[in-house]
Protein backbone atom coordinates (compact mmCIF):
# COMPACT_ATOMS: atom_id res chain seq x y z
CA UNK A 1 46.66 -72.58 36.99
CA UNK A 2 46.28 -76.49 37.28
CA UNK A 3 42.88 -75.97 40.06
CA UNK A 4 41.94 -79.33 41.92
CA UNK A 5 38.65 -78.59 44.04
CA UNK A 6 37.52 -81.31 46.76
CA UNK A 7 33.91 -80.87 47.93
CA UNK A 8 31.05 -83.06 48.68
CA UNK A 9 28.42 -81.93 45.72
CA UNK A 10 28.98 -81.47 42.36
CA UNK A 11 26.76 -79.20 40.12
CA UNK A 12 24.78 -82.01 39.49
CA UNK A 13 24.36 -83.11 42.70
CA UNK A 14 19.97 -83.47 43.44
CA UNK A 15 20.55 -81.56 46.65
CA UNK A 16 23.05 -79.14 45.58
CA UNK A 17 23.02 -75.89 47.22
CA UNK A 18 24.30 -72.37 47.66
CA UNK A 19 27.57 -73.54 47.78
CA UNK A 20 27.45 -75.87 44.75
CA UNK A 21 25.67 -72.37 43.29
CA UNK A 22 28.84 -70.62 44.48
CA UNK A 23 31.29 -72.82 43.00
CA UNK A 24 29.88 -72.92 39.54
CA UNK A 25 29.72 -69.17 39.14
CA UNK A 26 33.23 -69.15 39.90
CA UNK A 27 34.54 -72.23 37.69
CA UNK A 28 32.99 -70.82 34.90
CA UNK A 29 34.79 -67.75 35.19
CA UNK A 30 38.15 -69.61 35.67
CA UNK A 31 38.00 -72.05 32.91
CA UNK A 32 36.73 -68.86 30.36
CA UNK A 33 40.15 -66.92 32.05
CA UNK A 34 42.35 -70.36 30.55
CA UNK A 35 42.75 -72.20 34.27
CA UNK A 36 42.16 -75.96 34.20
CA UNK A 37 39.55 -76.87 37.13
CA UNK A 38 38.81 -80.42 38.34
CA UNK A 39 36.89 -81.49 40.95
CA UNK A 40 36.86 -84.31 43.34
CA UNK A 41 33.09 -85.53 44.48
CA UNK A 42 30.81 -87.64 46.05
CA UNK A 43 28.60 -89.98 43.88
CA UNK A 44 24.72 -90.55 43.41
CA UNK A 45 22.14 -92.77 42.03
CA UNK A 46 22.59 -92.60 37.92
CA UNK A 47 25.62 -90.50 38.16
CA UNK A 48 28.80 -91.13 35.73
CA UNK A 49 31.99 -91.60 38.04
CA UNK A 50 33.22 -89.11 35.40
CA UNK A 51 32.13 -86.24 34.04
CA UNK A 52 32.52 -82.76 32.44
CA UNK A 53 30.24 -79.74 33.60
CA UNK A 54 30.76 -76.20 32.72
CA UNK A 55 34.31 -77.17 31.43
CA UNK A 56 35.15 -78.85 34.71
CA UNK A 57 36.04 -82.52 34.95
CA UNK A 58 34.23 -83.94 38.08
CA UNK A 59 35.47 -87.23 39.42
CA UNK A 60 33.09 -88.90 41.44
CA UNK A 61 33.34 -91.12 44.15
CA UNK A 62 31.02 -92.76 46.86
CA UNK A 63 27.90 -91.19 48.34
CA UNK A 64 28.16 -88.12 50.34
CA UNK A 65 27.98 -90.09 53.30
CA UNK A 66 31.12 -91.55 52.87
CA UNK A 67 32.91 -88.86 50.49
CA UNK A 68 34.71 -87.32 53.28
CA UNK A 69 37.33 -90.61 53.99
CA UNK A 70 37.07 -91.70 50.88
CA UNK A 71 38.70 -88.21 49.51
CA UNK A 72 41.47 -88.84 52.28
CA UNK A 73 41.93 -92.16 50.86
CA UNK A 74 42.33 -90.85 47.27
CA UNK A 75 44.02 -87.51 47.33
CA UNK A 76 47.42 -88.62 47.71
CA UNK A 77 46.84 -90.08 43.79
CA UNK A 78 45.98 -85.95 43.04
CA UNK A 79 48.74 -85.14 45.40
CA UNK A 80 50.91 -86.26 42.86
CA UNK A 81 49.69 -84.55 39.34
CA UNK A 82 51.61 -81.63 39.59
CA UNK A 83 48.02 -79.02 40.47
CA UNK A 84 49.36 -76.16 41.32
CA UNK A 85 46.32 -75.64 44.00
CA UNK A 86 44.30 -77.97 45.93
CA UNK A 87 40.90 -76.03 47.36
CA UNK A 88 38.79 -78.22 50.42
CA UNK A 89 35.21 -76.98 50.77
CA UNK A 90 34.53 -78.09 54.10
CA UNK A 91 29.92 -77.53 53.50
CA UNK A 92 29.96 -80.94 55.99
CA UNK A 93 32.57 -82.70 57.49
CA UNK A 94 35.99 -82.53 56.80
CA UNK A 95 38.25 -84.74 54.73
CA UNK A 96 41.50 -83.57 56.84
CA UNK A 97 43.46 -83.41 53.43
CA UNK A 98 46.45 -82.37 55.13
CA UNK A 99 47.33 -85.27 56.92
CA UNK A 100 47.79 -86.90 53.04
CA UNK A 101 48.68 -84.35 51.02
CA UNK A 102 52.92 -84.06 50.43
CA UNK A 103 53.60 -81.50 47.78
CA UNK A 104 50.64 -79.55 46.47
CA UNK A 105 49.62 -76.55 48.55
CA UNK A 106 46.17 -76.78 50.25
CA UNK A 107 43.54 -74.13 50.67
CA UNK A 108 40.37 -74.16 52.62
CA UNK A 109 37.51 -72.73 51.89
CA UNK A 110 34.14 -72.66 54.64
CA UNK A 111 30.96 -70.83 54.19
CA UNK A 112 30.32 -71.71 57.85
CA UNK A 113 30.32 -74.42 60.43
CA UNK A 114 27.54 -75.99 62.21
CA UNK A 115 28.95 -76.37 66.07
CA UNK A 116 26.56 -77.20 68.41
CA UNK A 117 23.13 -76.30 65.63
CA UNK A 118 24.35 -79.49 64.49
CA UNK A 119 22.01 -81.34 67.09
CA UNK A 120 18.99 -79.06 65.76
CA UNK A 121 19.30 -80.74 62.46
CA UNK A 122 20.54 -84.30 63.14
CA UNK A 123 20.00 -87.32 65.00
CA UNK A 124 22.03 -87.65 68.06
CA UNK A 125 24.45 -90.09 67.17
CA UNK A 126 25.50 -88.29 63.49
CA UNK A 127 25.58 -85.02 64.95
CA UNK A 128 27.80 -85.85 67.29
CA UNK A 129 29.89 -87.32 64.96
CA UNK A 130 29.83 -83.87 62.92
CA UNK A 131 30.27 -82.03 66.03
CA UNK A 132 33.18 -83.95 66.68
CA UNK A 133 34.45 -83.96 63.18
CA UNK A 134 34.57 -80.07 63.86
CA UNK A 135 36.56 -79.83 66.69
CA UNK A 136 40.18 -80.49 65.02
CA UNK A 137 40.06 -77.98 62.05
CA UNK A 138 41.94 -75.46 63.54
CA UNK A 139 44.80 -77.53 64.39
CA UNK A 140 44.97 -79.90 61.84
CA UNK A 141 44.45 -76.91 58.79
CA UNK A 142 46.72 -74.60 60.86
CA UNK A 143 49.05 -73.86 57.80
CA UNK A 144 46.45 -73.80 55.61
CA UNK A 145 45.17 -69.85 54.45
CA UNK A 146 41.21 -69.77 54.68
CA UNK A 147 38.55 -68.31 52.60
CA UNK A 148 35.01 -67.57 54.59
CA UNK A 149 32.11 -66.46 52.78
CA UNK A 150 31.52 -64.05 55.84
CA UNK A 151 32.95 -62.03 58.66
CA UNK A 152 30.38 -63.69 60.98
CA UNK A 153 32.06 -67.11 59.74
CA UNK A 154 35.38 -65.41 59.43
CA UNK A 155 35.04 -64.78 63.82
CA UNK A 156 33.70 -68.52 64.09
CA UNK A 157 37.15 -69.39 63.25
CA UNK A 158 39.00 -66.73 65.09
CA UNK A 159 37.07 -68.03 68.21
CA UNK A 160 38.23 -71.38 67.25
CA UNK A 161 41.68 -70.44 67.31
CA UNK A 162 42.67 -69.54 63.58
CA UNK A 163 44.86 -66.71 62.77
CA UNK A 164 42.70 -63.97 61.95
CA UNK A 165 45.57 -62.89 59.14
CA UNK A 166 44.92 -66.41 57.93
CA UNK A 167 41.39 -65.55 57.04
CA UNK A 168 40.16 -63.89 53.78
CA UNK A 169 36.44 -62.86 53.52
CA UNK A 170 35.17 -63.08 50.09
CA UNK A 171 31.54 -62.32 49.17
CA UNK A 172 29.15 -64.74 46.84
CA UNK A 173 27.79 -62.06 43.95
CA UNK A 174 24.03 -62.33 42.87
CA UNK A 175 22.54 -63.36 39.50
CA UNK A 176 22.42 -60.91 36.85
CA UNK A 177 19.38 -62.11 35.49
CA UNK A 178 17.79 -61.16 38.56
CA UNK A 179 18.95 -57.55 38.83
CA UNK A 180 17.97 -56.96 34.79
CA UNK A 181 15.40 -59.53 33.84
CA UNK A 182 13.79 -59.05 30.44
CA UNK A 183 10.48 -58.68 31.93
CA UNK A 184 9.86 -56.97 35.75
CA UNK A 185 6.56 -58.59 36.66
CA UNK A 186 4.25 -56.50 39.13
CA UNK A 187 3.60 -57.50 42.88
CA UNK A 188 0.59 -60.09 43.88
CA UNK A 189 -2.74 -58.48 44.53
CA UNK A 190 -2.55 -60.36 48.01
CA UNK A 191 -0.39 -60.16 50.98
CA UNK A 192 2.69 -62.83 50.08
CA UNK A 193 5.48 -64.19 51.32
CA UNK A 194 8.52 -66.48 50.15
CA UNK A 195 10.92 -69.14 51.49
CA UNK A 196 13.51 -70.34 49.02
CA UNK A 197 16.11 -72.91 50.01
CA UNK A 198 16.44 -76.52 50.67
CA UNK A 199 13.84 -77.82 53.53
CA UNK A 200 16.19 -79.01 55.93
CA UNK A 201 15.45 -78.90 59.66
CA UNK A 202 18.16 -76.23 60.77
CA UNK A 203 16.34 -73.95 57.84
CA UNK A 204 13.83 -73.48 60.42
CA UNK A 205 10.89 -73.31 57.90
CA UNK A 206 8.31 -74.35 60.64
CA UNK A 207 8.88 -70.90 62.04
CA UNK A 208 7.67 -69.51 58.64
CA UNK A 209 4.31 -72.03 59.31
CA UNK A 210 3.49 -70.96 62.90
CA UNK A 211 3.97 -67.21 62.17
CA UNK A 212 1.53 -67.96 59.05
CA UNK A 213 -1.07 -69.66 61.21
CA UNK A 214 -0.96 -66.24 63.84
CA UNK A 215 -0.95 -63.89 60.88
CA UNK A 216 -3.79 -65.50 58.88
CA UNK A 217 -6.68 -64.38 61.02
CA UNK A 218 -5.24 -60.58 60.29
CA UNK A 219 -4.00 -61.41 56.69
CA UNK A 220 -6.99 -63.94 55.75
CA UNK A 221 -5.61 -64.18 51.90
CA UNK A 222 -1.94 -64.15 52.76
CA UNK A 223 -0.38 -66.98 50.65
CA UNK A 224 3.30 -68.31 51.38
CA UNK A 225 5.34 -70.30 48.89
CA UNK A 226 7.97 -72.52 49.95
CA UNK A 227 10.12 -73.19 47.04
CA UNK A 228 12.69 -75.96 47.74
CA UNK A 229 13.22 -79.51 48.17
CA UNK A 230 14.86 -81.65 51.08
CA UNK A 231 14.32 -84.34 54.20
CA UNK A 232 12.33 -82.55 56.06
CA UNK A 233 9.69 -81.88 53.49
CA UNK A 234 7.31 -84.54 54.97
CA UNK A 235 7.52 -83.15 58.58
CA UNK A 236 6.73 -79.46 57.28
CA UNK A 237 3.72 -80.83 54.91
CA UNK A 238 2.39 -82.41 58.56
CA UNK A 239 2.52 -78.82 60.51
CA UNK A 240 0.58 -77.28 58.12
CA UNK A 241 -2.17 -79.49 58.32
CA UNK A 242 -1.41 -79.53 62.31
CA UNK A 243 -1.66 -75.43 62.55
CA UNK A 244 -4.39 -75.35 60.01
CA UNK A 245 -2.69 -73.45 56.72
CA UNK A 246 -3.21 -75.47 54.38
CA UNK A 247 -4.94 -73.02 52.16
CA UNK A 248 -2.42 -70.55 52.50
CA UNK A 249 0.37 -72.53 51.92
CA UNK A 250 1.94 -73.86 48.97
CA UNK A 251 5.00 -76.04 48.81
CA UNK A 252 6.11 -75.83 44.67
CA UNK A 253 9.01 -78.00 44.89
CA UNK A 254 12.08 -76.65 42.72
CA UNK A 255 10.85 -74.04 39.99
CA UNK A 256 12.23 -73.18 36.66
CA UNK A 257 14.60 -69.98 36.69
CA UNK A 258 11.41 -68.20 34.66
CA UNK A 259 8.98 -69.22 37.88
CA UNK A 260 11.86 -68.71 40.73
CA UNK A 261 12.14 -65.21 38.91
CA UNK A 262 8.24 -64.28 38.75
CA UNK A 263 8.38 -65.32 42.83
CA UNK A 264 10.66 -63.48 43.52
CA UNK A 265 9.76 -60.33 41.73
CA UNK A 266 5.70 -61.20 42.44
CA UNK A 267 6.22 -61.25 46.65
CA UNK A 268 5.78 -58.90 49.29
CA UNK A 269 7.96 -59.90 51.31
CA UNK A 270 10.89 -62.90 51.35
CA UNK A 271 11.61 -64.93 55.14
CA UNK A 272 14.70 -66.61 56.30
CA UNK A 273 14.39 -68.55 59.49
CA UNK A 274 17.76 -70.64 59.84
CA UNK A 275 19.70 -71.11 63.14
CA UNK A 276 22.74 -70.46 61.02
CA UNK A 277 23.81 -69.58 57.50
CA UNK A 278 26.91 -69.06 55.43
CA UNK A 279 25.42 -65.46 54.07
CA UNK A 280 22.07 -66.11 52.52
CA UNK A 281 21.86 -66.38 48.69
CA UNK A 282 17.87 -66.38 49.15
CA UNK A 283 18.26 -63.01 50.50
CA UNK A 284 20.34 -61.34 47.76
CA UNK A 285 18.34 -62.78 45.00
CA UNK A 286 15.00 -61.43 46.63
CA UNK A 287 16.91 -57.82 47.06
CA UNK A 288 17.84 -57.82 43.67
CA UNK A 289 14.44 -58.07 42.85
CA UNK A 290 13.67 -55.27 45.15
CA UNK A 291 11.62 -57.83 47.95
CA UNK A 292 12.95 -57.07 51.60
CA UNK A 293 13.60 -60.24 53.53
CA UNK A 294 12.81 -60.98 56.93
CA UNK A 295 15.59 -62.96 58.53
CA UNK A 296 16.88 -64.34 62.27
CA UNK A 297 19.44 -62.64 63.38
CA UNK A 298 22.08 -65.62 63.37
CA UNK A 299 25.29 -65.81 61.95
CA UNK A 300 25.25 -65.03 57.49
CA UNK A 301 22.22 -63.80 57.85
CA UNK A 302 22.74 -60.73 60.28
CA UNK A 303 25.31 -59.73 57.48
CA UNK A 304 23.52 -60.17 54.60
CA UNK A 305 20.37 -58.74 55.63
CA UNK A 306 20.76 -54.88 57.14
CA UNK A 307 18.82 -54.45 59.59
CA UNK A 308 16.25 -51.73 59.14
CA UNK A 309 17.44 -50.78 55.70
CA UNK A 310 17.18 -53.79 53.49
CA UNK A 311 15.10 -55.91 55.82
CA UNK A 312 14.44 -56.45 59.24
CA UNK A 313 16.35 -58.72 61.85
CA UNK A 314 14.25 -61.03 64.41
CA UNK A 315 15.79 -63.25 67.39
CA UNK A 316 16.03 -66.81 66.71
CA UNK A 317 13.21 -69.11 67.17
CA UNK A 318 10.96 -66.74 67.96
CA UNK A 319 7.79 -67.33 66.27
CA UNK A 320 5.86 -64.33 67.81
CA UNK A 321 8.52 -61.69 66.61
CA UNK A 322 8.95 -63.19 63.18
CA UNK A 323 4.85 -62.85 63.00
CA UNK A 324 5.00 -59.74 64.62
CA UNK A 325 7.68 -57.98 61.85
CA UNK A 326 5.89 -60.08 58.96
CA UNK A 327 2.65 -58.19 59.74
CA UNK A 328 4.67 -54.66 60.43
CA UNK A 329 5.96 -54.90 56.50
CA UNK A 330 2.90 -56.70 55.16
CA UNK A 331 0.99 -53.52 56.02
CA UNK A 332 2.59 -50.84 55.13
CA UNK A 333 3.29 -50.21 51.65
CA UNK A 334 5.58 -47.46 52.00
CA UNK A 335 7.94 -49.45 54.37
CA UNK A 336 8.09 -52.67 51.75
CA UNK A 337 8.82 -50.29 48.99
CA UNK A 338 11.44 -48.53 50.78
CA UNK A 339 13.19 -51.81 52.39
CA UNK A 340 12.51 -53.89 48.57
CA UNK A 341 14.79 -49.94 47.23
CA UNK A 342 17.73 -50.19 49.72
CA UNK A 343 17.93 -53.99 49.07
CA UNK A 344 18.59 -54.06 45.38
CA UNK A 345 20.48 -51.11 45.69
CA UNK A 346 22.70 -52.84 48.55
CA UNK A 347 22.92 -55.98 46.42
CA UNK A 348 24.29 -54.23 43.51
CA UNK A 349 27.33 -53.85 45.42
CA UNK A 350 28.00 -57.60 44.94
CA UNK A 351 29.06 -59.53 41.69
CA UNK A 352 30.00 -63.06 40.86
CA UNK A 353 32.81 -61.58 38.27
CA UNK A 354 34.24 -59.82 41.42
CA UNK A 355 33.92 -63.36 43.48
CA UNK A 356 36.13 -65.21 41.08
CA UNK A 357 38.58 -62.60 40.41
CA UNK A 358 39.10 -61.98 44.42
CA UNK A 359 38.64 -66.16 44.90
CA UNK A 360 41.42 -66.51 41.95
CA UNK A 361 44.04 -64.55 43.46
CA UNK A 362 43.23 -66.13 46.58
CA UNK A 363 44.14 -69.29 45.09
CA UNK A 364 46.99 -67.45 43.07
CA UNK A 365 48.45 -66.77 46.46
CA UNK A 366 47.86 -69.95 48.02
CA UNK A 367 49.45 -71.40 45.51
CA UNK A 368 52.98 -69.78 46.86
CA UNK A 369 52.71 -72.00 49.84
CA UNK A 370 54.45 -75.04 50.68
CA UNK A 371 52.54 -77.74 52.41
């Protein structure tokens, strides 16, 4: 297959995600299997307007900011190279391909959409304009067949109007590495706990800081990494000198795989705070090192994380219960060891080999459409 993917990051990209994480495991896997992958983008500062990553040819345009119309602008040129498949990953805002594209079918593909958290996590004026941006998907993709990354995201759309039989659910697999590192490297002699992800407001990491500052006087050498990089870095850095933490908290910036690993392995216990998530890569690579996560229970991450078995589920925003569970695994052994056993047996269950393939005939089907 000729495979033209449209989506805001590239691999690249200095704040590429879990969905730029997603999309790489799977282009590998389709330009090993013979399929030619391209991939439309937005630019950045030093970036090539062309270039070739894991055998796909990214084609880069203006910032991320601007992406979105730009891409409508452009894709009737694409329209017209005979791909057999043309793949939007709306991670943002749309692009609204189909009101340009003529001849080349069009899939979709969301890990989840903001709604109304999009005021949590942006100014007023650009997250209305998000909000907004929103609001048409259903009708203006209505022929379009849809991959989610969840069945929480999968009902987002169905309560936006899409067809559920439009809808295919198709898990994110976890790293390998992770599940059979070379070395297994033993647990911290101190109460620990880890945040990995990008340190954007909607992440909710200040939860994670005022749960520290109520567990400290309980847990007096508890020490919390916060691995990740992102906007709201600065803001984060200034609540932990406002609650006090500063000796318990350590921000380390991106890590090498080796040091993400040892983390991850080394932790009691991992913490996911978001309003809303796609699924929750952080919490499959901790369970494949056999650390439990405590999550919210919001959208991805009630589906990722099972309650009771593989973690534990608090309500959103709700610094007291999130303290409150923290200190419940933190001191009992048995329960950490038991939750850290069911999660990297759960995650097991999940492959990025089975991703592509399912994602692949996905597209394989897609292709069959007519715009």
């Amino acid at each position: 297959m000729r495979i033209l993917l449209v989506n805001h990051r590239d691999f690249h990209h200095p704040r590429a995600g879990g969905l730029e994480e997603l999309v790489v495991q799977a282009c590998r896997r389709w330009v090993a299997w013979g399929h030619q992958v391209d991939l439309l983008c937005a630019g950045f500062h030093g970036a090539t307007r062309e270039e070739t990553i894991e055998g796909v040819r990214c084609i880069r345009g203006p910032n991320e900011y601007l992406f979105n119309w730009w891409a409508l602008g452009k894709i009737r040129e694409f329209d017209k190279k005979r791909y057999d498949i043309i793949v939007e990953f709306i991670s943002k805002v749309p692009c609204f391909l189909p009101w340009r594209i003529k001849s080349t079918p069009l899939a979709v593909m969301i890990p989840h959409l903001f709604g109304k958290t999009a005021f949590t996590e942006l100014p007023w004026p650009m997250a209305a304009y998000a909000y907004a941006l929103e609001q048409p998907i259903p009708q203006v993709y209505h022929r379009c067949p849809f991959w989610a990354l969840s069945n929480t995201t999968a009902a987002d759309l169905v309560a936006r109007n899409v067809p559920r039989n439009q809808i295919e659910v198709i898990y994110p697999g976890v790293d390998e590495g992770l599940l059979h590192p070379t070395a297994r490297a033993g647990k911290t002699s101190f109460p620990s706990i880890l945040y990995i992800g990008r340190l954007k407001k909607y992440k909710r990491v200040d939860l994670i800081i005022a749960a520290t500052a109520k567990l400290l006087p309980r847990f007096p050498d508890l020490h919390v990494y916060i691995v990740g990089k992102g906007d709201y870095e600065p803001e984060l850095r200034r609540q932990v000198a406002a609650h006090g933490v500063e000796k318990a908290v350590e921000f380390t910036g991106f890590v090498s795989a080796e040091r993400r690993r040892e983390l991850l392995q080394a932790v009691w216990v991992g913490v996911q705070a978001s309003t809303i998530e796609g699924w929750g890569l952080g919490v499959f690579e901790a369970g494949a090192c056999g650390t439990p996560t405590i999550a919210t229970n919001v959208p991805g991450l009630s589906e990722s994380v099972r309650d009771g078995e593989t973690g534990i589920l608090v309500p959103s925003g709700d610094a007291d219960a999130l303290a409150a569970q923290i200190a419940k695994v933190l001191s009992d052994r048995a329960l950490r060891e038991k939750l850290g056993a069911t999660a990297r047996e759960w995650v097991t269950r999940f492959s990025w080999e089975e991703m592509a393939r399912k994602s692949l005939k996905f597209l394989e089907v897609a292709a069959e459409q007519r715009p």
